[in-house]
Protein backbone atom coordinates (compact mmCIF):
# COMPACT_ATOMS: atom_id res chain seq x y z
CA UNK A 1 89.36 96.48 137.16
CA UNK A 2 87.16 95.43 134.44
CA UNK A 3 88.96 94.79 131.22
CA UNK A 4 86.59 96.28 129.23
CA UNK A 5 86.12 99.62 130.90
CA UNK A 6 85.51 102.43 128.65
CA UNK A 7 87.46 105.56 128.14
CA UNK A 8 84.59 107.44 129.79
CA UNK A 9 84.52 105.11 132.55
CA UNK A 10 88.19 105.14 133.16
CA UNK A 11 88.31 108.78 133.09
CA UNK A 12 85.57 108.83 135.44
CA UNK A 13 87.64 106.99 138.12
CA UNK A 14 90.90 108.67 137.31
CA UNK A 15 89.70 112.21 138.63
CA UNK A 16 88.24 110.44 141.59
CA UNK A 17 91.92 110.10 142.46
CA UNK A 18 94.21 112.55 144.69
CA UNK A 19 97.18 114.51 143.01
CA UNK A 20 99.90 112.30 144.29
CA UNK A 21 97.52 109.11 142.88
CA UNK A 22 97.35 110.44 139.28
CA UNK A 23 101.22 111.77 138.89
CA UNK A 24 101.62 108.11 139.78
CA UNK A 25 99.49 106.51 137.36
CA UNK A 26 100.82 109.18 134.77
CA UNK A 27 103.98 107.44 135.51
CA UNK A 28 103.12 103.98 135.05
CA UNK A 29 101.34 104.74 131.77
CA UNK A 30 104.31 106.98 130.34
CA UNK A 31 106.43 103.93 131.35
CA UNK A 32 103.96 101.11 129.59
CA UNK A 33 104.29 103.09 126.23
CA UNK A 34 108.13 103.55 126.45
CA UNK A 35 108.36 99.77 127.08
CA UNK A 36 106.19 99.25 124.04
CA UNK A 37 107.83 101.73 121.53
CA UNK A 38 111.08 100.04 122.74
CA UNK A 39 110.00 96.43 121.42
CA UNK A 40 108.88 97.85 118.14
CA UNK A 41 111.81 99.33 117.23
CA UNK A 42 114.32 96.28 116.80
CA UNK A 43 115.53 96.09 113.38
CA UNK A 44 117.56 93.55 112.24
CA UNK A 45 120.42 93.67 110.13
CA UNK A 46 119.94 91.84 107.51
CA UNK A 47 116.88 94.24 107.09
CA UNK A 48 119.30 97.10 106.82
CA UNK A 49 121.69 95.80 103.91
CA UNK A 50 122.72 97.69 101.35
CA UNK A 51 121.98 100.86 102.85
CA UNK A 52 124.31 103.81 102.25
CA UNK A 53 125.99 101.66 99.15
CA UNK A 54 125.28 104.53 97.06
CA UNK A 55 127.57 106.23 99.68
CA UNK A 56 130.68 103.97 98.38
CA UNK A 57 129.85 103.87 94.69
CA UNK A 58 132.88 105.44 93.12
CA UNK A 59 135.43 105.09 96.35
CA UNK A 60 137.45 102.05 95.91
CA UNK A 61 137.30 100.52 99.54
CA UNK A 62 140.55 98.76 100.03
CA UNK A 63 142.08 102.54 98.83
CA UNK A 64 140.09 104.24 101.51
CA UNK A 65 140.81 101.61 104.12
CA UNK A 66 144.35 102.09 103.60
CA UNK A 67 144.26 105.87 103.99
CA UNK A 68 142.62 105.58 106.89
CA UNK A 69 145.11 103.04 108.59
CA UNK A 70 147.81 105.53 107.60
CA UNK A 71 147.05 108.00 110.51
């Protein structure tokens, strides 16, 4: 397949194909787009610090760590 096939032209060929044929390459794509939302989601962690610290503000930590070992 030509690599610079046009919508049109693709569209054209996809309803030349049978049922079974187009559930299949419904697949494929469905699985090519879940691959690529996949690799754009990593976030790393350092991007992610701080977040929530408004959470702690007035909690003193070590106090609430303790409480919560005391179960």
């Amino acid at each position: 397949m030509d690599a610079e096939l046009s919508l049109k032209e693709i569209i054209s060929q996809v309803k030349k194909l049978n049922k079974g044929e187009k559930i299949t390459l419904l697949q494929r794509i469905t699985l090519l787009i879940s691959k690529e939302e996949k690799s754009t989601k990593t976030v790393k962690l350092s991007d992610i610090s701080g977040l929530g610290s408004s959470l702690w503000h007035n909690i003193n930590v070590d106090e609430y760590v303790d409480s919560e070992r005391e179960w």
